[in-house]
PDB file of N, CA and C in Angstrom:
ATOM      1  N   UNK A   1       0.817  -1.194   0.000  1.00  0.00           N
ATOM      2  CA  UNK A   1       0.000   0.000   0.000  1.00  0.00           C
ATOM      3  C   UNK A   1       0.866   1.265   0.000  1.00  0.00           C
ATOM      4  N   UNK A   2       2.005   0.961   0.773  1.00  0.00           N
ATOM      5  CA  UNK A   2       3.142   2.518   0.529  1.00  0.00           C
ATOM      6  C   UNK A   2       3.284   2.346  -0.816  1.00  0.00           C
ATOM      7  N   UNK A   3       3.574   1.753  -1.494  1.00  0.00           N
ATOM      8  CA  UNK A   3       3.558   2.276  -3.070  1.00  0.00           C
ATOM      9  C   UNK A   3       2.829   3.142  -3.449  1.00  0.00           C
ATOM     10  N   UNK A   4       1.572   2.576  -3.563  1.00  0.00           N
ATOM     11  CA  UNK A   4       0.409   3.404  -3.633  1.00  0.00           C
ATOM     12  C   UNK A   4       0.750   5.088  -3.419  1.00  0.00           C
ATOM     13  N   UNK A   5       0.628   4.769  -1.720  1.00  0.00           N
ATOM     14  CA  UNK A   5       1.256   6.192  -1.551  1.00  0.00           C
ATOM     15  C   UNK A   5       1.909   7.092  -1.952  1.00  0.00           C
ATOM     16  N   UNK A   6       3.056   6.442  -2.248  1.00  0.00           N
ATOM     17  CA  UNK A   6       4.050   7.491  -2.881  1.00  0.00           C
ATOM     18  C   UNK A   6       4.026   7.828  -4.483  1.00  0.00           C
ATOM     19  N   UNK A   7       3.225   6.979  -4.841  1.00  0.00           N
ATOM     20  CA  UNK A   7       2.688   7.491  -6.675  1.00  0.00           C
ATOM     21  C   UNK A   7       1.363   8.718  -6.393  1.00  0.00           C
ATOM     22  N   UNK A   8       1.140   8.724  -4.766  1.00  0.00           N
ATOM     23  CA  UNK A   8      -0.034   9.948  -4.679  1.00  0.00           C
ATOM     24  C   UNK A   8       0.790  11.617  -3.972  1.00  0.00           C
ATOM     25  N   UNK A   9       1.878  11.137  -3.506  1.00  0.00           N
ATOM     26  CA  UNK A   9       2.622  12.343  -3.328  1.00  0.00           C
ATOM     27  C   UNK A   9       2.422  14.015  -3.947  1.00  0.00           C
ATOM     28  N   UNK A  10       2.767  13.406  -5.277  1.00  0.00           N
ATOM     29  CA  UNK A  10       2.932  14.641  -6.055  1.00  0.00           C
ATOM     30  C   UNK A  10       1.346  15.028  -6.533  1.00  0.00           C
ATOM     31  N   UNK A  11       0.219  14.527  -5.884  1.00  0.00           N
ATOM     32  CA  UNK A  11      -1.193  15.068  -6.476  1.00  0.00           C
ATOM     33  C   UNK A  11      -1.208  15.441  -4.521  1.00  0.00           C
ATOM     34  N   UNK A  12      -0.615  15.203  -3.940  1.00  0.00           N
ATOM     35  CA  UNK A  12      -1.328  15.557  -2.347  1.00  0.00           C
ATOM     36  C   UNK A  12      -0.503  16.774  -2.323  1.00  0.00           C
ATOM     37  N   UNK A  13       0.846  16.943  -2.836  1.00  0.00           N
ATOM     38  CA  UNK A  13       1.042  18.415  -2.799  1.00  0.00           C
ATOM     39  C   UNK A  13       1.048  19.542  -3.362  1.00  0.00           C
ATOM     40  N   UNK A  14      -0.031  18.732  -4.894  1.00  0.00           N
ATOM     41  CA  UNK A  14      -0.361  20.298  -5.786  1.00  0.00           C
ATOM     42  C   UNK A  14      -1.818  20.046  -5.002  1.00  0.00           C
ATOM     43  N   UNK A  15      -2.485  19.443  -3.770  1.00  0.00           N
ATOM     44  CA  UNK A  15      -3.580  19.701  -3.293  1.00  0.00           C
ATOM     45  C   UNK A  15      -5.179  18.951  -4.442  1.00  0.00           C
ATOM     46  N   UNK A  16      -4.245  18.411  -5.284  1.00  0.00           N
ATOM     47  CA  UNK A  16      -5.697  17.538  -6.532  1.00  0.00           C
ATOM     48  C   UNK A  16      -6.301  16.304  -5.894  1.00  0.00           C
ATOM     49  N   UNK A  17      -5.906  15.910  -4.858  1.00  0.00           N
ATOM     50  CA  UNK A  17      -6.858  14.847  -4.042  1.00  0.00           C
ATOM     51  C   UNK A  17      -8.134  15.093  -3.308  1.00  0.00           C
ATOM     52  N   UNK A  18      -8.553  14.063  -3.590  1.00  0.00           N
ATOM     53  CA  UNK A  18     -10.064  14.541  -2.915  1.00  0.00           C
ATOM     54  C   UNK A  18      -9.564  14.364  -1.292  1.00  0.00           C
ATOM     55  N   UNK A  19     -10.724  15.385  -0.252  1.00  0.00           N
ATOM     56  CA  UNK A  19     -10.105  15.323   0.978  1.00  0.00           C
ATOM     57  C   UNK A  19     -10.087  14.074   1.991  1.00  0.00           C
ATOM     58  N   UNK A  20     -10.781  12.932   1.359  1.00  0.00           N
ATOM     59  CA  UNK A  20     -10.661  11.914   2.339  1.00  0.00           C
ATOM     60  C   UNK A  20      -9.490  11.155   2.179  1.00  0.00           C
ATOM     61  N   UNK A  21      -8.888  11.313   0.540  1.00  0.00           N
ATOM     62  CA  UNK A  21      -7.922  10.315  -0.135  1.00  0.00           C
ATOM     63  C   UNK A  21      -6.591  11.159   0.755  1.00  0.00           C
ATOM     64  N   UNK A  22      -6.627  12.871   0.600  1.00  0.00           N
ATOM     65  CA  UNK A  22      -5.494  13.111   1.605  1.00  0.00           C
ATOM     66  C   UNK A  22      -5.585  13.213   3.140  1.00  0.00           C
ATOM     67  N   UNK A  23      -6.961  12.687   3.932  1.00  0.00           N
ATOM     68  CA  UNK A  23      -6.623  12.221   5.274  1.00  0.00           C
ATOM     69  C   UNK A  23      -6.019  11.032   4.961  1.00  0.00           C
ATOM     70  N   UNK A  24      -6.551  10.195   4.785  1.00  0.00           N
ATOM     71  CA  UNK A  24      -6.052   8.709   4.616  1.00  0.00           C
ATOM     72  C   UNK A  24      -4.079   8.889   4.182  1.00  0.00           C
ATOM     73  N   UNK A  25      -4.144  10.007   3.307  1.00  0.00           N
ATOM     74  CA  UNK A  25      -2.546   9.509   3.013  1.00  0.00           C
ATOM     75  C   UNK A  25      -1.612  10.458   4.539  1.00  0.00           C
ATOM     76  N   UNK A  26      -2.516  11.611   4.501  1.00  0.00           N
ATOM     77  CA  UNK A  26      -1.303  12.037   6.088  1.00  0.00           C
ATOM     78  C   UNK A  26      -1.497  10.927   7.397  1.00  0.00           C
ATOM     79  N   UNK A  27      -2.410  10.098   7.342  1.00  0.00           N
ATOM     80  CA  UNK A  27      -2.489   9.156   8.588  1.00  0.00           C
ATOM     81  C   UNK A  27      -1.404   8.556   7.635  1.00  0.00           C
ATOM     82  N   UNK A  28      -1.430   7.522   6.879  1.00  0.00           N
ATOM     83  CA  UNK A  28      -0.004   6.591   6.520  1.00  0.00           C
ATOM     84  C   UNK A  28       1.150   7.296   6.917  1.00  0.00           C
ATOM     85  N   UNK A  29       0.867   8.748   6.775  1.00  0.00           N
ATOM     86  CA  UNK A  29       2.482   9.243   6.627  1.00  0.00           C
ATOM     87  C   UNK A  29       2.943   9.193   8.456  1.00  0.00           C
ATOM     88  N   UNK A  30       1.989   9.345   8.986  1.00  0.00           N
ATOM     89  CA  UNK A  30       2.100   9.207  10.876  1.00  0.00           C
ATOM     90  C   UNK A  30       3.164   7.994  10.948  1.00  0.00           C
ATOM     91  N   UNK A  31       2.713   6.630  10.173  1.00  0.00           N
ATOM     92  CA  UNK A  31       3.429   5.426  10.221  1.00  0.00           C
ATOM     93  C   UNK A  31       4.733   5.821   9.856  1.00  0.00           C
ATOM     94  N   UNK A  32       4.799   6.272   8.699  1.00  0.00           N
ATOM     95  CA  UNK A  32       6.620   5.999   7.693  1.00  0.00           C
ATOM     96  C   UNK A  32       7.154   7.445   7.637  1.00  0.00           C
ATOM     97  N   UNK A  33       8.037   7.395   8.276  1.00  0.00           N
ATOM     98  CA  UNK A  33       8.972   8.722   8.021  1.00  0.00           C
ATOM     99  C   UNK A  33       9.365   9.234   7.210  1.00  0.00           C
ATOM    100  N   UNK A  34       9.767   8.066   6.259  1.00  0.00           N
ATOM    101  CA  UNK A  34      10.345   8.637   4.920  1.00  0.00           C
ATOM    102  C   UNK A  34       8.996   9.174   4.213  1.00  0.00           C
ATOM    103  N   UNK A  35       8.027   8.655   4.017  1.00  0.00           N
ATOM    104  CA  UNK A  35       6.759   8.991   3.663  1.00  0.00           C
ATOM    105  C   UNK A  35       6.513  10.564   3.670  1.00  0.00           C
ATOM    106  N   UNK A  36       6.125  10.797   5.058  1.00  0.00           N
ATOM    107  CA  UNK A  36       5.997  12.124   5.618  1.00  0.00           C
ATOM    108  C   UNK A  36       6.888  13.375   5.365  1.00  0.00           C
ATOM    109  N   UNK A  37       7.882  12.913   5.135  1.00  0.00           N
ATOM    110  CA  UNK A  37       9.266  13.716   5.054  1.00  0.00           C
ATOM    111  C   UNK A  37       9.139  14.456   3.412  1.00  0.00           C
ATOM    112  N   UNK A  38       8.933  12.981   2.449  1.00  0.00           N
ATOM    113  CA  UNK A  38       8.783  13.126   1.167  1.00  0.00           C
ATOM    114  C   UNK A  38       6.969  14.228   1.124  1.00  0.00           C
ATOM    115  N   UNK A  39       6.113  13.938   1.352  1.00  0.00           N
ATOM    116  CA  UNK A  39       5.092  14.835   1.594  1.00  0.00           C
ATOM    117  C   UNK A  39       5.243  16.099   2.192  1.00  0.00           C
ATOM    118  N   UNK A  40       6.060  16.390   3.260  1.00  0.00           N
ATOM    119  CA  UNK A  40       5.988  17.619   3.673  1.00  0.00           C
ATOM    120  C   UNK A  40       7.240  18.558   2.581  1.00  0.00           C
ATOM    121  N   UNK A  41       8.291  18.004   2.073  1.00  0.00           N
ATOM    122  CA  UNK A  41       8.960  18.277   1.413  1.00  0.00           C
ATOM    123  C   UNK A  41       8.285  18.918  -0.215  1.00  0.00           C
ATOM    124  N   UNK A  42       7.871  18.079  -0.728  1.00  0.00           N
ATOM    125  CA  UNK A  42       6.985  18.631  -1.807  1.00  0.00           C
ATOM    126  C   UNK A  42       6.056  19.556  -1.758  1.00  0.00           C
ATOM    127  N   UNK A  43       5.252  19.538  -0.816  1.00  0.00           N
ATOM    128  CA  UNK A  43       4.246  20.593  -0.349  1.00  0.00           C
ATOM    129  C   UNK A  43       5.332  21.587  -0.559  1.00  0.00           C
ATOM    130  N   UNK A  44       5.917  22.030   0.537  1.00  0.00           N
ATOM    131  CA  UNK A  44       6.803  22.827   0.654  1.00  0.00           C
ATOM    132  C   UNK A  44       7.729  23.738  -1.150  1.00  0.00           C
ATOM    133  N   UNK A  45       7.826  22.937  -1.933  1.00  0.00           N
ATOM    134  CA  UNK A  45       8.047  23.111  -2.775  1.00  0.00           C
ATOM    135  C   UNK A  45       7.367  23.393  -3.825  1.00  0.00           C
ATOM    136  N   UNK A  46       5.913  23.390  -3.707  1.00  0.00           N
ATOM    137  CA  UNK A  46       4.492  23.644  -4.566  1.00  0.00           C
ATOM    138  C   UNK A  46       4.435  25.044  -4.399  1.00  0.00           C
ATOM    139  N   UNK A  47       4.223  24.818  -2.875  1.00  0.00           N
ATOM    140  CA  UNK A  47       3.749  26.522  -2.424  1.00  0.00           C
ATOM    141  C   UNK A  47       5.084  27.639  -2.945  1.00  0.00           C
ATOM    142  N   UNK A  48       5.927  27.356  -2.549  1.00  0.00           N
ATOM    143  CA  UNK A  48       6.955  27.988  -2.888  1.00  0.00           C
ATOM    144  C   UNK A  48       7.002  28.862  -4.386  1.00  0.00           C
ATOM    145  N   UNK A  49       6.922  27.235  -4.963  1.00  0.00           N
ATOM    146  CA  UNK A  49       6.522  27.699  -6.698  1.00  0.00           C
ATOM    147  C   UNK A  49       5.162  28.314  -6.772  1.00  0.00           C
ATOM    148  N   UNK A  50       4.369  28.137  -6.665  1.00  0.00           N
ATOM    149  CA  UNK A  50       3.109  29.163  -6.321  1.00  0.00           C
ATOM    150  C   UNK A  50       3.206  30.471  -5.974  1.00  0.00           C
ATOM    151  N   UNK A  51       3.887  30.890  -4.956  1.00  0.00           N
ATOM    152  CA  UNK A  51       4.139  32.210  -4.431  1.00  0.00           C
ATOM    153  C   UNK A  51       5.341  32.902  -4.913  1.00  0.00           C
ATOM    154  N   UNK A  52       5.707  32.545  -5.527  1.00  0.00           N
ATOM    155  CA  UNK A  52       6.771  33.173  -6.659  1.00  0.00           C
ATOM    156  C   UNK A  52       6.421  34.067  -7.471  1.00  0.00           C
ATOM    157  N   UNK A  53       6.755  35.481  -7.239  1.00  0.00           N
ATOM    158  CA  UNK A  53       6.353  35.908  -8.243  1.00  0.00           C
ATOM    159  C   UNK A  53       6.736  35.324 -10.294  1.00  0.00           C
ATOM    160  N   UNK A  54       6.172  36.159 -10.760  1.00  0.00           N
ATOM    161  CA  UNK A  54       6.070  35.447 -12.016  1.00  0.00           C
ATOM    162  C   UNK A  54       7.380  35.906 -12.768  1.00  0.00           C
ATOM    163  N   UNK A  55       7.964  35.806 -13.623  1.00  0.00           N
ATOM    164  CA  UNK A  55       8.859  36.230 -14.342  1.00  0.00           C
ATOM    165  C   UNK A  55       8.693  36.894 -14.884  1.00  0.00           C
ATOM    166  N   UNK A  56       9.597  37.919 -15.671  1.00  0.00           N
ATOM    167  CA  UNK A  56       9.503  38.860 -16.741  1.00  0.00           C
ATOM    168  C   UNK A  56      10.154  39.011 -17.416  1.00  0.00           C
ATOM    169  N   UNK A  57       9.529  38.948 -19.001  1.00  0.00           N
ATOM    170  CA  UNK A  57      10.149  38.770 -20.091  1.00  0.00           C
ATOM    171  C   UNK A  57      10.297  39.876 -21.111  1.00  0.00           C
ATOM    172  N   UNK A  58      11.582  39.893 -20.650  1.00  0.00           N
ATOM    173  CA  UNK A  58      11.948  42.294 -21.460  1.00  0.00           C
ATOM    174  C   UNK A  58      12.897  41.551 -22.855  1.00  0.00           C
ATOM    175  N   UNK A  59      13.075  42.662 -23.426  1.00  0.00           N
ATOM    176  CA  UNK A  59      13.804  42.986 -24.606  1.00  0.00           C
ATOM    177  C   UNK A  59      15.159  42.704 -24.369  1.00  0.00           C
ATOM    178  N   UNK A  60      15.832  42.593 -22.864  1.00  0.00           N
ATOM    179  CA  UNK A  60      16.747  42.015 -22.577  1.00  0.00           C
ATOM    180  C   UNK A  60      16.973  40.589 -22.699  1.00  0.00           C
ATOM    181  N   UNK A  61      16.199  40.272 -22.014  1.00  0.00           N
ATOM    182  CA  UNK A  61      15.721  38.961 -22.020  1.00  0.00           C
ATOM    183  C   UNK A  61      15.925  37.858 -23.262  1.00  0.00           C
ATOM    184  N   UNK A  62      15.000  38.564 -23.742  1.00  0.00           N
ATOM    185  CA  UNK A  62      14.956  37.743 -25.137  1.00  0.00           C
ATOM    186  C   UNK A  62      16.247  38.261 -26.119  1.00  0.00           C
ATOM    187  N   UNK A  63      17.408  38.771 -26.262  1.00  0.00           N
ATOM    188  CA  UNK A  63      18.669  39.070 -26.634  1.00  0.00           C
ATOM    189  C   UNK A  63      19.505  37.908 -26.287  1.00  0.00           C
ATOM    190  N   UNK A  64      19.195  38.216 -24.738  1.00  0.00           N
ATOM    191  CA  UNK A  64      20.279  37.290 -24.079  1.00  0.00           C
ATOM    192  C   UNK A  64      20.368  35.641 -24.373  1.00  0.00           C
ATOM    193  N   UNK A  65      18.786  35.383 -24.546  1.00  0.00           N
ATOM    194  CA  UNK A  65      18.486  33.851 -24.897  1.00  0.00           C
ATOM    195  C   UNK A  65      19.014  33.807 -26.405  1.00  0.00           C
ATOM    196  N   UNK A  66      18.707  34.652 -27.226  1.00  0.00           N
ATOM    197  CA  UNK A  66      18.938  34.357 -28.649  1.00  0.00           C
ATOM    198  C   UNK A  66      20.756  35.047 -28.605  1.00  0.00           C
ATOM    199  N   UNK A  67      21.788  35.492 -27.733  1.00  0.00           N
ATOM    200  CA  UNK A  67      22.935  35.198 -28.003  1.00  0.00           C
ATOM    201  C   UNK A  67      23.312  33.859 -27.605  1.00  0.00           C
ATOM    202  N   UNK A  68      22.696  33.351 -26.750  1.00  0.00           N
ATOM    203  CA  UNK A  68      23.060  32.584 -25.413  1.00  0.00           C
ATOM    204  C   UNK A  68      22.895  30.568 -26.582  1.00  0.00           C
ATOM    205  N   UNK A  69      21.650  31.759 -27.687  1.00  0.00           N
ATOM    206  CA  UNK A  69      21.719  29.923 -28.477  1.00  0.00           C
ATOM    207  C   UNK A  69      22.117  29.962 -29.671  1.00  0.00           C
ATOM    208  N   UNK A  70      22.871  31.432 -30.508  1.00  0.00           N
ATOM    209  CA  UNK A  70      23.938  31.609 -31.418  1.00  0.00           C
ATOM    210  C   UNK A  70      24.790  30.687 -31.247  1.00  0.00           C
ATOM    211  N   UNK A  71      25.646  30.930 -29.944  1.00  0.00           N
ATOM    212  CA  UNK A  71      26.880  30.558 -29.499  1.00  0.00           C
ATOM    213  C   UNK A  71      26.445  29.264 -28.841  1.00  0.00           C
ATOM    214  N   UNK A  72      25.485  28.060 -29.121  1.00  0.00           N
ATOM    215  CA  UNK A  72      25.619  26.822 -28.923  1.00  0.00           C
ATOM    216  C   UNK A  72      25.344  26.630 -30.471  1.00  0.00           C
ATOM    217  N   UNK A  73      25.369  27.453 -31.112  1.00  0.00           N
ATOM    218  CA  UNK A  73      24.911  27.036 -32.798  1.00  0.00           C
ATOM    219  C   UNK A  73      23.738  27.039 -33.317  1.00  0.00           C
ATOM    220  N   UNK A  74      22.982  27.120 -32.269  1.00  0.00           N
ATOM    221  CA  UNK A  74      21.647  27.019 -33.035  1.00  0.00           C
ATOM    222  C   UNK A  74      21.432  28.056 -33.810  1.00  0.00           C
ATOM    223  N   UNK A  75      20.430  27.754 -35.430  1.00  0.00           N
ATOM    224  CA  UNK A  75      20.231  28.656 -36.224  1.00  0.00           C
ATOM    225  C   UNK A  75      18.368  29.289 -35.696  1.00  0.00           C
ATOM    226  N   UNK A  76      18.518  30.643 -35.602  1.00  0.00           N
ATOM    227  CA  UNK A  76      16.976  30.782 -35.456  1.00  0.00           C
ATOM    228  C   UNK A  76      17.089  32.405 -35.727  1.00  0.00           C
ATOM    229  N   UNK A  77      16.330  31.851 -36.771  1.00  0.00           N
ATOM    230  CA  UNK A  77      15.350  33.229 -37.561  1.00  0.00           C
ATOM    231  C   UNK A  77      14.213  33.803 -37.397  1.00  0.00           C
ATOM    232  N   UNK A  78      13.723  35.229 -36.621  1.00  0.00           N
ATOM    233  CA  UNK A  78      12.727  35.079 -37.175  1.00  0.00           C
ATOM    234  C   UNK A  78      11.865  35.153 -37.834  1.00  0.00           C
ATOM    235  N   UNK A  79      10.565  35.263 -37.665  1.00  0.00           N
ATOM    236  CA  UNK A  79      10.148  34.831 -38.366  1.00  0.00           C
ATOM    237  C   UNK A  79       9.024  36.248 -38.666  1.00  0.00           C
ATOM    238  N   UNK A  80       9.006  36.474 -40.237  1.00  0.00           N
ATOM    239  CA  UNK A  80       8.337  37.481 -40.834  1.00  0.00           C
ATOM    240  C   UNK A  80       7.754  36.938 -41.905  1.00  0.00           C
ATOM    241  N   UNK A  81       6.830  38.684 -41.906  1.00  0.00           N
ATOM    242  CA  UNK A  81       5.592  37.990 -42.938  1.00  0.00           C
ATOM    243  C   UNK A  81       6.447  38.041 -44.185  1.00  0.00           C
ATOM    244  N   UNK A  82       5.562  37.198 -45.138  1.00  0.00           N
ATOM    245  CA  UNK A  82       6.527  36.645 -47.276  1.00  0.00           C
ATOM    246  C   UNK A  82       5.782  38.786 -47.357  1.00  0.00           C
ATOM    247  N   UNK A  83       7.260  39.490 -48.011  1.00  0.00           N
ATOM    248  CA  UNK A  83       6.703  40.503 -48.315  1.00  0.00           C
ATOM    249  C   UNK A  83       5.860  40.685 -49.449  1.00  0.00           C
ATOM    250  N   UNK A  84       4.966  41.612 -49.680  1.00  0.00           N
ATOM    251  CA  UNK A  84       3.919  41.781 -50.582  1.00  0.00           C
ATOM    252  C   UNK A  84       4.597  42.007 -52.341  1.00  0.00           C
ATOM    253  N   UNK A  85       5.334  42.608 -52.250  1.00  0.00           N
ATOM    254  CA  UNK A  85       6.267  42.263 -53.581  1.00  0.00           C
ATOM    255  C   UNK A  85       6.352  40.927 -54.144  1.00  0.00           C
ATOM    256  N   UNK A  86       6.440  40.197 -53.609  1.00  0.00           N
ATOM    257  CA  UNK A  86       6.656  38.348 -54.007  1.00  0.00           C
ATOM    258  C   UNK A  86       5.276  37.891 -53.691  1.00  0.00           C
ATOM    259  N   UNK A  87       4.570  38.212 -53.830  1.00  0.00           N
ATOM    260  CA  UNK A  87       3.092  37.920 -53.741  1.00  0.00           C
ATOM    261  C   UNK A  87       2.577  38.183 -55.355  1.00  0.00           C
ATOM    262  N   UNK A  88       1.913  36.739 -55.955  1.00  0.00           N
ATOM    263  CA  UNK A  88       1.269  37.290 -57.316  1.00  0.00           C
ATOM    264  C   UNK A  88      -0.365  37.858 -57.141  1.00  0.00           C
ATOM    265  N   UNK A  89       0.032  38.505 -58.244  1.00  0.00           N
ATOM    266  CA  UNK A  89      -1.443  38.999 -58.620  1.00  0.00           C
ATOM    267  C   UNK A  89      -2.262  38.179 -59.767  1.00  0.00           C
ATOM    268  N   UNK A  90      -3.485  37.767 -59.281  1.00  0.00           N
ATOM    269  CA  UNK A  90      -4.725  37.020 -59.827  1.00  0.00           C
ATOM    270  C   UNK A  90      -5.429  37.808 -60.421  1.00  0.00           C
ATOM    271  N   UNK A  91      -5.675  37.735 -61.810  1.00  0.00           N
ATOM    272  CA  UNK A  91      -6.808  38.041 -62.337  1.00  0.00           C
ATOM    273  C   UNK A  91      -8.082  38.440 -61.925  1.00  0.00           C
ATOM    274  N   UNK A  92      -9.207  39.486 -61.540  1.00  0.00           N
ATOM    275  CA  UNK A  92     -10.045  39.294 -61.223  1.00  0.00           C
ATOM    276  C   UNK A  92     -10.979  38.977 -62.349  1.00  0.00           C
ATOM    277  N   UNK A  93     -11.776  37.961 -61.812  1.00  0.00           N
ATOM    278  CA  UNK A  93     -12.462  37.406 -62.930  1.00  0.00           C
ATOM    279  C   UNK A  93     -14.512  37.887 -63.185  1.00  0.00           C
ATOM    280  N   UNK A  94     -15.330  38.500 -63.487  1.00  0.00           N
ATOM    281  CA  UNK A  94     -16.385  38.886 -63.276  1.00  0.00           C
ATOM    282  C   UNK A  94     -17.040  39.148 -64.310  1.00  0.00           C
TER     283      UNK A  94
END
């Protein structure tokens, strides 16, 4: 049944268990230490990521990533509209 358990870890600490499935798993965790340890640990690490503020993505930012994957080689272009010059013209037909 600790198996069980510990494949439910990571849904008891983004909180997606229904509330009887996470009494039932913090009573197991009373039994096994390692259990409990691994549960309070993840929690801990949900919320964390939760209360983080969010990132921000500037004009710096996005420089730094596109030198940062020049210089591993990667090729990346981007990407623009086919200009209207190289565009044919159709007959209108009526």
């Amino acid at each position: 049944m600790n198996e069980t358990y510990e494949k439910l870890v990571d849904l008891y600490a983004g909180e997606d268990l229904p509330q009887e499935l996470m009494d039932e798993l913090e009573a197991a965790a009373k039994l096994d230490p390692a259990l409990s340890q691994e549960m309070s640990s993840l929690k801990g690490t949900v919320q964390a990521l939760k209360n983080a503020p969010a990132p921000e993505f500037t004009q710096e930012t996005f420089h730094r990533i596109l030198m940062r994957m020049y210089t591993k080689g990667a090729i990346a272009e981007p990407l623009s509209p086919e200009p209207t010059h190289l565009q044919l013209r159709l007959p209108l037909s009526g």
